[in-house]
PDB file of N, CA and C in Angstrom:
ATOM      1  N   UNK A   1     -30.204  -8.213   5.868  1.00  0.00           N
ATOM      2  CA  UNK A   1     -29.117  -7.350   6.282  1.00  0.00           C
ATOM      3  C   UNK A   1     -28.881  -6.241   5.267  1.00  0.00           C
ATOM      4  N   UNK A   2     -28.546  -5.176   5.260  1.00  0.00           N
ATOM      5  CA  UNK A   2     -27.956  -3.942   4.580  1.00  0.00           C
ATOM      6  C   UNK A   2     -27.013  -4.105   3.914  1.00  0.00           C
ATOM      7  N   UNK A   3     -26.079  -5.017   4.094  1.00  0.00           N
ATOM      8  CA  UNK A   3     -25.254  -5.079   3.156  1.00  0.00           C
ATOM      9  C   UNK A   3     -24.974  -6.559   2.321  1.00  0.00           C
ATOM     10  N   UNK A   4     -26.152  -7.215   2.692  1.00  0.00           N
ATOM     11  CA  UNK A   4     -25.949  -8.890   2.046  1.00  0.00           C
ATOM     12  C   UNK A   4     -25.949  -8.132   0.708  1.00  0.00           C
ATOM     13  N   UNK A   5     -25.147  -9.083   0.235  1.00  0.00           N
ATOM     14  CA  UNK A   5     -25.158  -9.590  -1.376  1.00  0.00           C
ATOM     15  C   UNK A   5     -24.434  -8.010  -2.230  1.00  0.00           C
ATOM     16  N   UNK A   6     -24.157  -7.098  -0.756  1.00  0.00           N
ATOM     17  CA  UNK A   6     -23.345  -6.045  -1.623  1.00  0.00           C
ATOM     18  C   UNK A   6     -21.742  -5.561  -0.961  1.00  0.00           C
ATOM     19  N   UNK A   7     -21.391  -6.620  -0.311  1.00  0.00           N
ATOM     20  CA  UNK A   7     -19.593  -6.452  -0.069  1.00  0.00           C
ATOM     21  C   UNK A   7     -18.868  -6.718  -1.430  1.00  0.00           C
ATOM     22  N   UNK A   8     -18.411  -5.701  -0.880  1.00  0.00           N
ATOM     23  CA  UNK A   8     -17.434  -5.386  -1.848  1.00  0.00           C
ATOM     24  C   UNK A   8     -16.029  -4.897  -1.370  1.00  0.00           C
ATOM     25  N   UNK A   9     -15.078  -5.772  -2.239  1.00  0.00           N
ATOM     26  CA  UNK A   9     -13.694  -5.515  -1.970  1.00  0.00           C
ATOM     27  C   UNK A   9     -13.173  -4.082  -1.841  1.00  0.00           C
ATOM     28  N   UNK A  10     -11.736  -3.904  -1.174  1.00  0.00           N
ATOM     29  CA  UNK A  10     -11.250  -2.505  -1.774  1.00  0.00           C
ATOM     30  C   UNK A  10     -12.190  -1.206  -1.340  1.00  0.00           C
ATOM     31  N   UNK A  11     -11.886  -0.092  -2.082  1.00  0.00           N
ATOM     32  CA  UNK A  11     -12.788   1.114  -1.996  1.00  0.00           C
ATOM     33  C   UNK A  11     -13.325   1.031  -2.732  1.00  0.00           C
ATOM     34  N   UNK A  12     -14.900   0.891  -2.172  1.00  0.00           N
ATOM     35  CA  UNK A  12     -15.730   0.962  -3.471  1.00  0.00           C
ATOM     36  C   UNK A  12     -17.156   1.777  -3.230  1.00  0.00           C
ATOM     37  N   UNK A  13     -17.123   3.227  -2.925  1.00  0.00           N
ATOM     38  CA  UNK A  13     -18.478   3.995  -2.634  1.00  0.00           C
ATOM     39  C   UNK A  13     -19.429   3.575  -3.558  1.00  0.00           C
ATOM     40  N   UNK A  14     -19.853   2.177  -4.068  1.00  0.00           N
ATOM     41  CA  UNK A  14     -20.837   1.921  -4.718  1.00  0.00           C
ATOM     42  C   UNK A  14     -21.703   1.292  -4.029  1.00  0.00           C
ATOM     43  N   UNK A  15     -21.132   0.553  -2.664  1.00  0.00           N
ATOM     44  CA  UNK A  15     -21.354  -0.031  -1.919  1.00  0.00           C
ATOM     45  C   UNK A  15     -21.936   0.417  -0.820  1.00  0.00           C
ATOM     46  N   UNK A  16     -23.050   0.851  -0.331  1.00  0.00           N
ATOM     47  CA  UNK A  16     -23.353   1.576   0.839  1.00  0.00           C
ATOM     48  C   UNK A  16     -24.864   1.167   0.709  1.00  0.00           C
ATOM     49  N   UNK A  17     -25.638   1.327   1.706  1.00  0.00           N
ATOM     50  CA  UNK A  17     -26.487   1.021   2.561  1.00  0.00           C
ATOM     51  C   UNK A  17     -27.038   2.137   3.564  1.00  0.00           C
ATOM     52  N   UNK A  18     -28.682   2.484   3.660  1.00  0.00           N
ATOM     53  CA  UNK A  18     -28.992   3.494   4.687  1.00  0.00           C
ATOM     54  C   UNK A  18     -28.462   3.007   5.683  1.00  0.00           C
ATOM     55  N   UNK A  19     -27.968   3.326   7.068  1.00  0.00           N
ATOM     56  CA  UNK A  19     -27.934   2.538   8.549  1.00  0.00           C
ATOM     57  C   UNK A  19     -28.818   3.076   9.077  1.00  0.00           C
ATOM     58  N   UNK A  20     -29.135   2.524  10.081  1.00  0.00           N
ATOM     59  CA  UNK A  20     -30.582   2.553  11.273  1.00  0.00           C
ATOM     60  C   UNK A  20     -30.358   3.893  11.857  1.00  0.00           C
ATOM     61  N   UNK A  21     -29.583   4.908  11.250  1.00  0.00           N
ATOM     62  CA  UNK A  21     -29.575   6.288  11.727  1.00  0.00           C
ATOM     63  C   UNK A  21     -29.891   7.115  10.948  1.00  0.00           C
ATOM     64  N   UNK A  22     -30.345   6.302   9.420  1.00  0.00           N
ATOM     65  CA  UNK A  22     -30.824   6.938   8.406  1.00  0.00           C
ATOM     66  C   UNK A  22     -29.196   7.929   7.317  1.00  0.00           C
ATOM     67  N   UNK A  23     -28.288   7.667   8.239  1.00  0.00           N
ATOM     68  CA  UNK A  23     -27.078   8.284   7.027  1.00  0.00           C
ATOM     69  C   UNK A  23     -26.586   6.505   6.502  1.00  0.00           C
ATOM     70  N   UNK A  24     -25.642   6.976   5.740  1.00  0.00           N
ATOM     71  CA  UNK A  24     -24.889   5.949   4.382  1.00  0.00           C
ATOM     72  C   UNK A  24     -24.067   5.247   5.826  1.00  0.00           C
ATOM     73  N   UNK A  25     -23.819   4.236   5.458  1.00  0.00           N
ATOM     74  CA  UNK A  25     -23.025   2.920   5.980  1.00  0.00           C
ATOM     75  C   UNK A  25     -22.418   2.331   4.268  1.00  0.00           C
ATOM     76  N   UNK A  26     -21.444   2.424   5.038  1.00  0.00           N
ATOM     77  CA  UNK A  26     -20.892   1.733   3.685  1.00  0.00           C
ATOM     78  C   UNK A  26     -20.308   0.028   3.802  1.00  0.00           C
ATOM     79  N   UNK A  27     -20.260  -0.650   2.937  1.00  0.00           N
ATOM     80  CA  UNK A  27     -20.253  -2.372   2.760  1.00  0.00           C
ATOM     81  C   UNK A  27     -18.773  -2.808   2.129  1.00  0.00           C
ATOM     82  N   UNK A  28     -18.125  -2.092   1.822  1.00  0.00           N
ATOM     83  CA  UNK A  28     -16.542  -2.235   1.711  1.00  0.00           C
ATOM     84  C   UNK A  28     -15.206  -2.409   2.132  1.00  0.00           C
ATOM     85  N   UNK A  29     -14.429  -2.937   2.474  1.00  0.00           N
ATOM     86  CA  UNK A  29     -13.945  -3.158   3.131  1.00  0.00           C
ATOM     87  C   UNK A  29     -12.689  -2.038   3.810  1.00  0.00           C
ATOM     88  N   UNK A  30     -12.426  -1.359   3.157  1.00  0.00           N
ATOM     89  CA  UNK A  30     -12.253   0.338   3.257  1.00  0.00           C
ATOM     90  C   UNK A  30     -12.828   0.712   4.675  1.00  0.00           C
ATOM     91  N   UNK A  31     -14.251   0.363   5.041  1.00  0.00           N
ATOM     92  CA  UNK A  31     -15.393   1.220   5.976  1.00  0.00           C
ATOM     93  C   UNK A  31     -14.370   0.844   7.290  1.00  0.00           C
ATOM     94  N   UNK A  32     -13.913  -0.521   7.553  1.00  0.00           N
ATOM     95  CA  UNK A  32     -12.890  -0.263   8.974  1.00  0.00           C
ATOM     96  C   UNK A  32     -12.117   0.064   8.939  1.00  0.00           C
ATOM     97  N   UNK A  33     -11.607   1.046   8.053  1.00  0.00           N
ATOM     98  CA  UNK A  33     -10.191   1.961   8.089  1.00  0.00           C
ATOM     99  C   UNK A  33     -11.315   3.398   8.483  1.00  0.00           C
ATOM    100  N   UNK A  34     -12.447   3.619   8.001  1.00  0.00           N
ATOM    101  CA  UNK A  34     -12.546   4.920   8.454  1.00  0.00           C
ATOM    102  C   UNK A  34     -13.874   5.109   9.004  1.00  0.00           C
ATOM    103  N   UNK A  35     -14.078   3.806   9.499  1.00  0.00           N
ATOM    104  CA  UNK A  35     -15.247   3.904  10.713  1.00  0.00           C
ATOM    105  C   UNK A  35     -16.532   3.853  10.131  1.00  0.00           C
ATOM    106  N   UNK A  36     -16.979   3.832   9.079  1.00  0.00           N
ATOM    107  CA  UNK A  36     -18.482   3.658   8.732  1.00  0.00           C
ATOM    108  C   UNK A  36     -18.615   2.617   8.256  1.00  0.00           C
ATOM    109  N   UNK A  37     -18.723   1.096   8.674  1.00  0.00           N
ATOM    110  CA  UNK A  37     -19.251   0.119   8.311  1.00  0.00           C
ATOM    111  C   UNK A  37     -21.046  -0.138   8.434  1.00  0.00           C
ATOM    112  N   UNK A  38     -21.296  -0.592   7.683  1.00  0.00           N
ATOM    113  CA  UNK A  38     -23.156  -1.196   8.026  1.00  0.00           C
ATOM    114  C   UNK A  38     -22.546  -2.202   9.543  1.00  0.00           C
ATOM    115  N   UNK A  39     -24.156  -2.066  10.154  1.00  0.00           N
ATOM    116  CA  UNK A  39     -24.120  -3.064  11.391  1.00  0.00           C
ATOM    117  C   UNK A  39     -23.603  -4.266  10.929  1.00  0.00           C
ATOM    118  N   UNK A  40     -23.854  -4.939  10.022  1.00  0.00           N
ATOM    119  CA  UNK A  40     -24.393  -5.802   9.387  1.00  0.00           C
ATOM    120  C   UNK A  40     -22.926  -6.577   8.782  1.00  0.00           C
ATOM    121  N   UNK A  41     -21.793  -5.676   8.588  1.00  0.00           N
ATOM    122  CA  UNK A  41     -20.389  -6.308   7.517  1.00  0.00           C
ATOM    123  C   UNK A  41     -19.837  -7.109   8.089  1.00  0.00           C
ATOM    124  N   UNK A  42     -19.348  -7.404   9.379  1.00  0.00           N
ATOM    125  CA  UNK A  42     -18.940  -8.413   9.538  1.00  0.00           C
ATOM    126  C   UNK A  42     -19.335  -9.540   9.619  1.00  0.00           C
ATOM    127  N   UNK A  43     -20.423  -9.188   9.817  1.00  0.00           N
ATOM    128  CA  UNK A  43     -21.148 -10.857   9.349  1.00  0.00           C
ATOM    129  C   UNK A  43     -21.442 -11.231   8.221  1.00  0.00           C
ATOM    130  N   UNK A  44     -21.505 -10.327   7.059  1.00  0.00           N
ATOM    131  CA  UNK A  44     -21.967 -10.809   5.953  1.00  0.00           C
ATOM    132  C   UNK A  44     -20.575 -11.006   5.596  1.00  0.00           C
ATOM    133  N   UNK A  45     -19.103 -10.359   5.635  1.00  0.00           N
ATOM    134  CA  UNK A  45     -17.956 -10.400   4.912  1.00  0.00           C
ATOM    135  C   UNK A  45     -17.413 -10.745   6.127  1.00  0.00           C
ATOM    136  N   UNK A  46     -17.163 -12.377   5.859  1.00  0.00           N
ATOM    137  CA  UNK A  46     -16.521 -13.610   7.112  1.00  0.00           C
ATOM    138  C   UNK A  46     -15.256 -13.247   6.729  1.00  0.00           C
ATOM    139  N   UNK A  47     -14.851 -13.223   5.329  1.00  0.00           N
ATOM    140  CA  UNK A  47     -13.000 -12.457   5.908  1.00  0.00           C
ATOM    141  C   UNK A  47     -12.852 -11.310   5.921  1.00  0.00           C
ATOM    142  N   UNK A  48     -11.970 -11.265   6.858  1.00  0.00           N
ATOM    143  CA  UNK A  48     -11.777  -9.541   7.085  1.00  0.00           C
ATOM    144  C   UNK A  48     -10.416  -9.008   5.768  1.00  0.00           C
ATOM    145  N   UNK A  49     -10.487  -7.937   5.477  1.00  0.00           N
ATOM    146  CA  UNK A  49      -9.334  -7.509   4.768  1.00  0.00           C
ATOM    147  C   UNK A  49      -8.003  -7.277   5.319  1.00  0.00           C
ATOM    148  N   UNK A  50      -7.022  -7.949   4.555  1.00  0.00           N
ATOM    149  CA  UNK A  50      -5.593  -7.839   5.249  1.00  0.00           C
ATOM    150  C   UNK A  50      -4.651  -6.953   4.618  1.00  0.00           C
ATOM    151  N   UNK A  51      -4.549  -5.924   4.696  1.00  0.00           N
ATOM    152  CA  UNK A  51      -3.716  -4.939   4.303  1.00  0.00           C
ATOM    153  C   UNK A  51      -2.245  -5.566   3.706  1.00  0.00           C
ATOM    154  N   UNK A  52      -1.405  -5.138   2.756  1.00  0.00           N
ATOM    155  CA  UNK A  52      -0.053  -5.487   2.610  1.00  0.00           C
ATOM    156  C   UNK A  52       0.863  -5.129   3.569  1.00  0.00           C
ATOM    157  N   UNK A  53       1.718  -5.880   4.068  1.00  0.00           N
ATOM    158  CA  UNK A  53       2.802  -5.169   4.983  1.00  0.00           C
ATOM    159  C   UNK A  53       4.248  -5.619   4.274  1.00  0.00           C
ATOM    160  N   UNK A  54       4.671  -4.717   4.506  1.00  0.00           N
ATOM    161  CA  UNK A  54       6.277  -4.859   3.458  1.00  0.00           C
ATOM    162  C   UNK A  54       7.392  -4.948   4.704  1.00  0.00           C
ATOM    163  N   UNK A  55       8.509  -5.271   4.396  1.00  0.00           N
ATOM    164  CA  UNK A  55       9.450  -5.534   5.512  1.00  0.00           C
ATOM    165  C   UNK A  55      10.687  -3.993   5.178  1.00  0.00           C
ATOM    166  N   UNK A  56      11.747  -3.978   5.977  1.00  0.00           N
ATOM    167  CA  UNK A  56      12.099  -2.453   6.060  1.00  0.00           C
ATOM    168  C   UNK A  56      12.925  -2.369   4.468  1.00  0.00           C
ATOM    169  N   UNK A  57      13.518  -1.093   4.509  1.00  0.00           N
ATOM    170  CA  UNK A  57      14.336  -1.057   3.053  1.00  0.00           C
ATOM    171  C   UNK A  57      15.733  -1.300   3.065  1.00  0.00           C
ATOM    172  N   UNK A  58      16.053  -2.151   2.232  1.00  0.00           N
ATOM    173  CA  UNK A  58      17.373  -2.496   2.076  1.00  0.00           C
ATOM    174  C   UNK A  58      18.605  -1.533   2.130  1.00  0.00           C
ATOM    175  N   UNK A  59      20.357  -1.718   1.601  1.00  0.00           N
ATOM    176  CA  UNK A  59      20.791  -0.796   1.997  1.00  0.00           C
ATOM    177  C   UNK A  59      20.529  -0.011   0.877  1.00  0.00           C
ATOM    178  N   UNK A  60      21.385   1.106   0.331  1.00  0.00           N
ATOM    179  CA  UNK A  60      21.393   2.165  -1.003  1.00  0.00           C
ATOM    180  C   UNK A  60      22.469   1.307  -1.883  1.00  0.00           C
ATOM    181  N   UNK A  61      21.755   0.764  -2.906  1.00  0.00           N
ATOM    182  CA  UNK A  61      23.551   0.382  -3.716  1.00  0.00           C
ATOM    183  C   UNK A  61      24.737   1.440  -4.343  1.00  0.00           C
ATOM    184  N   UNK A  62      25.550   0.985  -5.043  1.00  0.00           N
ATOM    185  CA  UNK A  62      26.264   2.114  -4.958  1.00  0.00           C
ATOM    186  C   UNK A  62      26.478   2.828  -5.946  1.00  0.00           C
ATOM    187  N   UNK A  63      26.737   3.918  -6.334  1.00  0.00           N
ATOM    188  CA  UNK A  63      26.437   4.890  -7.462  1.00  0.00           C
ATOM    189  C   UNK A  63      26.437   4.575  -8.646  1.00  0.00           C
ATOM    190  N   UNK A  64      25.653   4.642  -9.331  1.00  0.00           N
ATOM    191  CA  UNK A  64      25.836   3.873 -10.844  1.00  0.00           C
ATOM    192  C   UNK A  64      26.869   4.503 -11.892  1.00  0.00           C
ATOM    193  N   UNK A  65      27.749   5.816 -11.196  1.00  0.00           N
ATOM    194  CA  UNK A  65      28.105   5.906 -12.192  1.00  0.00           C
ATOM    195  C   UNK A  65      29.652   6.786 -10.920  1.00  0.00           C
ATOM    196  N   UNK A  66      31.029   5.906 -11.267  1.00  0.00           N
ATOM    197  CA  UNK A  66      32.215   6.177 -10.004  1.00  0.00           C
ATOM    198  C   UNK A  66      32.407   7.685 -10.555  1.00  0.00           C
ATOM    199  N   UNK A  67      32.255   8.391 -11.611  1.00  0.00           N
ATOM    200  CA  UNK A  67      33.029   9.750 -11.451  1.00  0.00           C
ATOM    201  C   UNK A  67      31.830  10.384 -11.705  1.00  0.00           C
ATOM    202  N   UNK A  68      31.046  11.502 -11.506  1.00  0.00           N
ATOM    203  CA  UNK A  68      29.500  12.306 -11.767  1.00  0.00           C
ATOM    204  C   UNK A  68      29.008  11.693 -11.689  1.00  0.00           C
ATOM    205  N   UNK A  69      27.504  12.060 -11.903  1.00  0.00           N
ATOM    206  CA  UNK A  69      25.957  12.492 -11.875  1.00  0.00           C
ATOM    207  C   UNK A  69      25.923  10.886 -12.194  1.00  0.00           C
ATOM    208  N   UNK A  70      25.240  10.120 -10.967  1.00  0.00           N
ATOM    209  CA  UNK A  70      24.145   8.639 -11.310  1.00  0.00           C
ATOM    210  C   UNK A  70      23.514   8.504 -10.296  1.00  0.00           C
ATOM    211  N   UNK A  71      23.074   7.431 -10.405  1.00  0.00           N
ATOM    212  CA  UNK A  71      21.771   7.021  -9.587  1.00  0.00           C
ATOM    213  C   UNK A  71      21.772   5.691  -8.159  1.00  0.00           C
ATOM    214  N   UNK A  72      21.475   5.747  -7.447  1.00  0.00           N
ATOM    215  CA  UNK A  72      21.283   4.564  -6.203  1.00  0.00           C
ATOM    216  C   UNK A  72      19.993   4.101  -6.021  1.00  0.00           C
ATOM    217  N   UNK A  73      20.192   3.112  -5.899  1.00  0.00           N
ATOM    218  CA  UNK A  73      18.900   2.238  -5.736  1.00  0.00           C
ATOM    219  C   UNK A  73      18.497   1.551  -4.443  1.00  0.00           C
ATOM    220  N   UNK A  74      17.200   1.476  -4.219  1.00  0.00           N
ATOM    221  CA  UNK A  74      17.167   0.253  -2.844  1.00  0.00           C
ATOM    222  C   UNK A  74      15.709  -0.477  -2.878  1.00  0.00           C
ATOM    223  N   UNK A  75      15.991  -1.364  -2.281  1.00  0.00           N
ATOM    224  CA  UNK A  75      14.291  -1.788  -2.443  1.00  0.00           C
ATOM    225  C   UNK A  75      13.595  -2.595  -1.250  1.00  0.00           C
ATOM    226  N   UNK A  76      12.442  -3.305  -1.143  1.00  0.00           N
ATOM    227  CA  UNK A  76      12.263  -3.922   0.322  1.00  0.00           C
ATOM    228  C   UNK A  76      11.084  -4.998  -0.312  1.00  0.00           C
ATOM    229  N   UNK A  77      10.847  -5.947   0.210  1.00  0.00           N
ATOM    230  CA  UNK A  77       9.998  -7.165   0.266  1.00  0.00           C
ATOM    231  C   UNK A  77       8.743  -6.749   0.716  1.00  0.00           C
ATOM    232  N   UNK A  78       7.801  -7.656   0.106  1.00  0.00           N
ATOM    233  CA  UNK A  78       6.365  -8.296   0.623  1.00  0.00           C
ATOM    234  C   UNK A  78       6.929  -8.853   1.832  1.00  0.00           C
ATOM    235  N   UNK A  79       5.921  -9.107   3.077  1.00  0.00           N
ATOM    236  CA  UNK A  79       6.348  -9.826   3.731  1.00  0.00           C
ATOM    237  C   UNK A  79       4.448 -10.707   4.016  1.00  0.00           C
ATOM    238  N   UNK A  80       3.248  -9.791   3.735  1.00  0.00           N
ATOM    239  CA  UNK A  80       2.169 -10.197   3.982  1.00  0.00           C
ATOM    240  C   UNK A  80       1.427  -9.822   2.686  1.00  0.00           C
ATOM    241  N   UNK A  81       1.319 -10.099   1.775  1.00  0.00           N
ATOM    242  CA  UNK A  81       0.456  -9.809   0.286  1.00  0.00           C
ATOM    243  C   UNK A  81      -1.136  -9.808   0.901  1.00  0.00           C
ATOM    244  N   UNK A  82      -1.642  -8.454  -0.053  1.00  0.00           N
ATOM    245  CA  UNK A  82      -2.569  -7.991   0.717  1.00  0.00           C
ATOM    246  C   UNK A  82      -3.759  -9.507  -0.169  1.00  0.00           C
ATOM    247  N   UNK A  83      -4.523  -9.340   0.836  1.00  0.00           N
ATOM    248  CA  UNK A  83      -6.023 -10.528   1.038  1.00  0.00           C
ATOM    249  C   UNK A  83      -7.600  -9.808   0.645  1.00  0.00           C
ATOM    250  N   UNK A  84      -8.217 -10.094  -0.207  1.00  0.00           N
ATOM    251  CA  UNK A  84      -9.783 -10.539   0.531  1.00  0.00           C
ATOM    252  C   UNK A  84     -10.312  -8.203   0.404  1.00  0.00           C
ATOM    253  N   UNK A  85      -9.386  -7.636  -0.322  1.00  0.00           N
ATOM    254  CA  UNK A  85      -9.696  -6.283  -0.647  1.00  0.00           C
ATOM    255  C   UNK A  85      -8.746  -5.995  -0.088  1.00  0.00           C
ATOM    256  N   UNK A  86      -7.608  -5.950   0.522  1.00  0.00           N
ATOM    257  CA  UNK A  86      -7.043  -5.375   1.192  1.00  0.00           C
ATOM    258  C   UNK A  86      -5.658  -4.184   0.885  1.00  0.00           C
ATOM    259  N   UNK A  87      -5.249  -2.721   1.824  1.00  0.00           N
ATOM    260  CA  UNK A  87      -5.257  -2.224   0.920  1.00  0.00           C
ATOM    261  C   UNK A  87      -3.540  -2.616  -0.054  1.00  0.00           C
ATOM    262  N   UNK A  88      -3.490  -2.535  -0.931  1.00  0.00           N
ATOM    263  CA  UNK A  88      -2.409  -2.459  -2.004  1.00  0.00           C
ATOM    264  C   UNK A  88      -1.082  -2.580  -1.538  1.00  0.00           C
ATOM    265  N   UNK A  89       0.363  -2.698  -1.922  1.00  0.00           N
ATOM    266  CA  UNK A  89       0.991  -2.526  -1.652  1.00  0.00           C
ATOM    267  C   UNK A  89       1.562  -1.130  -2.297  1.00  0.00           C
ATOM    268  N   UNK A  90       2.697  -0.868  -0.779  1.00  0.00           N
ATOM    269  CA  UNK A  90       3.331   0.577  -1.136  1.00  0.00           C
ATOM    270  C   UNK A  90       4.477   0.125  -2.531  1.00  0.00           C
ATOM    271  N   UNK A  91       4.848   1.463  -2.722  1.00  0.00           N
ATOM    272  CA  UNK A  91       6.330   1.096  -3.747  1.00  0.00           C
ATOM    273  C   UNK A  91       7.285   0.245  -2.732  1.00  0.00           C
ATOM    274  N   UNK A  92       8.038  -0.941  -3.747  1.00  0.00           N
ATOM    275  CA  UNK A  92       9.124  -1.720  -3.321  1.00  0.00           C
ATOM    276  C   UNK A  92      10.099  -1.310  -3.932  1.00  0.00           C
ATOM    277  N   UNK A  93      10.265  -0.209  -4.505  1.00  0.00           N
ATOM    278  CA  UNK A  93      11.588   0.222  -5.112  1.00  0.00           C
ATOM    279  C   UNK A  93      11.828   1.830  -5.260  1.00  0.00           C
ATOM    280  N   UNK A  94      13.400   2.313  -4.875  1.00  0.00           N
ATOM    281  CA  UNK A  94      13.240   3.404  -4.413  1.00  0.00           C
ATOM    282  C   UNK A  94      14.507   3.846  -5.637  1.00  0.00           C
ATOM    283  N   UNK A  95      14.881   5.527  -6.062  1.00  0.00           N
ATOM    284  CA  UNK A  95      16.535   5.649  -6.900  1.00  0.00           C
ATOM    285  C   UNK A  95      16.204   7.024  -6.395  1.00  0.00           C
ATOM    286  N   UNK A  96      17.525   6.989  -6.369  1.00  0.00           N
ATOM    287  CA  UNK A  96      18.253   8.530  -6.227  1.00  0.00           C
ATOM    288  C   UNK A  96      18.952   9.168  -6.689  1.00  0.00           C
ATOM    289  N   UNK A  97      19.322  10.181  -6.951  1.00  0.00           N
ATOM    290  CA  UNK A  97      20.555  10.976  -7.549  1.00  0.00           C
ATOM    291  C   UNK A  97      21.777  10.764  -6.479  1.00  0.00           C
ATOM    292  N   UNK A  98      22.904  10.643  -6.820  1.00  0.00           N
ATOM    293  CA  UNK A  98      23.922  10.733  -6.442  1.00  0.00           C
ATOM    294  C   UNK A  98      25.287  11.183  -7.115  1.00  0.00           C
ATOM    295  N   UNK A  99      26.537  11.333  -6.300  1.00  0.00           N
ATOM    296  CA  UNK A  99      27.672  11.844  -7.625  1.00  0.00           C
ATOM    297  C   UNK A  99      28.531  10.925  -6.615  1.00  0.00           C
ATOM    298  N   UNK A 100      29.101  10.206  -8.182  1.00  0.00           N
ATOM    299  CA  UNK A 100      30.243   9.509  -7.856  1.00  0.00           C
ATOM    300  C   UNK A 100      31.150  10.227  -7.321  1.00  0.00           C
ATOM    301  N   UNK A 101      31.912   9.787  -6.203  1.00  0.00           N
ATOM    302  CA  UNK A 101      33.208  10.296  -6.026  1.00  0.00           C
ATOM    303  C   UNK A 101      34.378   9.276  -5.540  1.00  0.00           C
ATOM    304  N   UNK A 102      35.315   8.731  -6.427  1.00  0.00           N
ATOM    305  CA  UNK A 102      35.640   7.655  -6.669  1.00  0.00           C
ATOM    306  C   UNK A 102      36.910   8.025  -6.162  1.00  0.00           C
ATOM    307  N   UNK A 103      38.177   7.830  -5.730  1.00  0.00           N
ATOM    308  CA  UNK A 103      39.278   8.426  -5.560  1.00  0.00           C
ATOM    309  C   UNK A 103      40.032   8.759  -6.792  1.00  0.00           C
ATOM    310  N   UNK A 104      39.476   8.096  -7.918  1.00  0.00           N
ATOM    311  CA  UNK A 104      40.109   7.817  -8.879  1.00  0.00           C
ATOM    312  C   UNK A 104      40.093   9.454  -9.971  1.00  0.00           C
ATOM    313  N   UNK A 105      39.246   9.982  -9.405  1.00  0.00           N
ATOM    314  CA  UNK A 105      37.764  10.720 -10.631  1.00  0.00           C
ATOM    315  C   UNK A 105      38.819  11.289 -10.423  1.00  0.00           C
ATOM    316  N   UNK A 106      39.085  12.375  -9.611  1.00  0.00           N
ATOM    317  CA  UNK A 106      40.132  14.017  -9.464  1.00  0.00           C
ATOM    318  C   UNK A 106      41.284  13.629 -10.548  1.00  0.00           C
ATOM    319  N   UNK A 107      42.202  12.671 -10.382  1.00  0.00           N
ATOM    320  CA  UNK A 107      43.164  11.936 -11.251  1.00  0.00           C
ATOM    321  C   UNK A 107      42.782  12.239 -12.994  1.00  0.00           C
ATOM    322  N   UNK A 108      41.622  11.535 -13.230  1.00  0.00           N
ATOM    323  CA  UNK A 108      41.108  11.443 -14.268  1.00  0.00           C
ATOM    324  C   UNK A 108      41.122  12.647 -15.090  1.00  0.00           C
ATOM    325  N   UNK A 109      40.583  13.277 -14.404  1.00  0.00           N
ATOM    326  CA  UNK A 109      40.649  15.029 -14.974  1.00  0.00           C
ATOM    327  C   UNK A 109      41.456  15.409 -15.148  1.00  0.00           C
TER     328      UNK A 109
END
């Protein structure tokens, strides 16, 4: 086969193989995200790659700072940890700028 003994996890253009059309086939697990697998990968690479999937984002917490200039935060879960090359997970944590406005702040001043 074209790609025995050269699957390879992840993106890895090290991995490729002529195909029976004479262009590159590639042996990575990457190739079924963008269509050029060897004839040959799924049979040689019995697991398939499982991408990470994360679950939605939590709410915004609340300003880190009650009178001006701070920051909000939010974040979201693994729900499927990626497998077998699969691709990465996105960011689980997000901040923002925000301005306190506290009822208190105007007073303060």
């Amino acid at each position: 086969g074209s790609c025995w003994h050269r699957c390879c996890p992840g993106r890895n253009n090290a991995c490729w193989a002529p195909s029976t059309r004479r262009a590159r086939c590639y042996c990575d697990s990457y190739c079924e995200r963008t269509g050029d697998c060897c004839e040959d990968y799924h049979a040689v690479c019995r697991h398939a790659a499982v991408g990470c999937t994360v679950g939605p984002w939590g709410p915004w917490s609340r300003c880190s700072s009650p009178c001006g200039v701070g920051s909000k935060a939010r974040s979201r879960q693994v729900t499927v940890p990626p497998r077998h090359g699969g691709e990465p997970c996105p960011d689980l944590k997000q901040r923002r700028g925000c301005l306190g406005e506290h009822p208190t702040c105007g007073t303060a001043k």
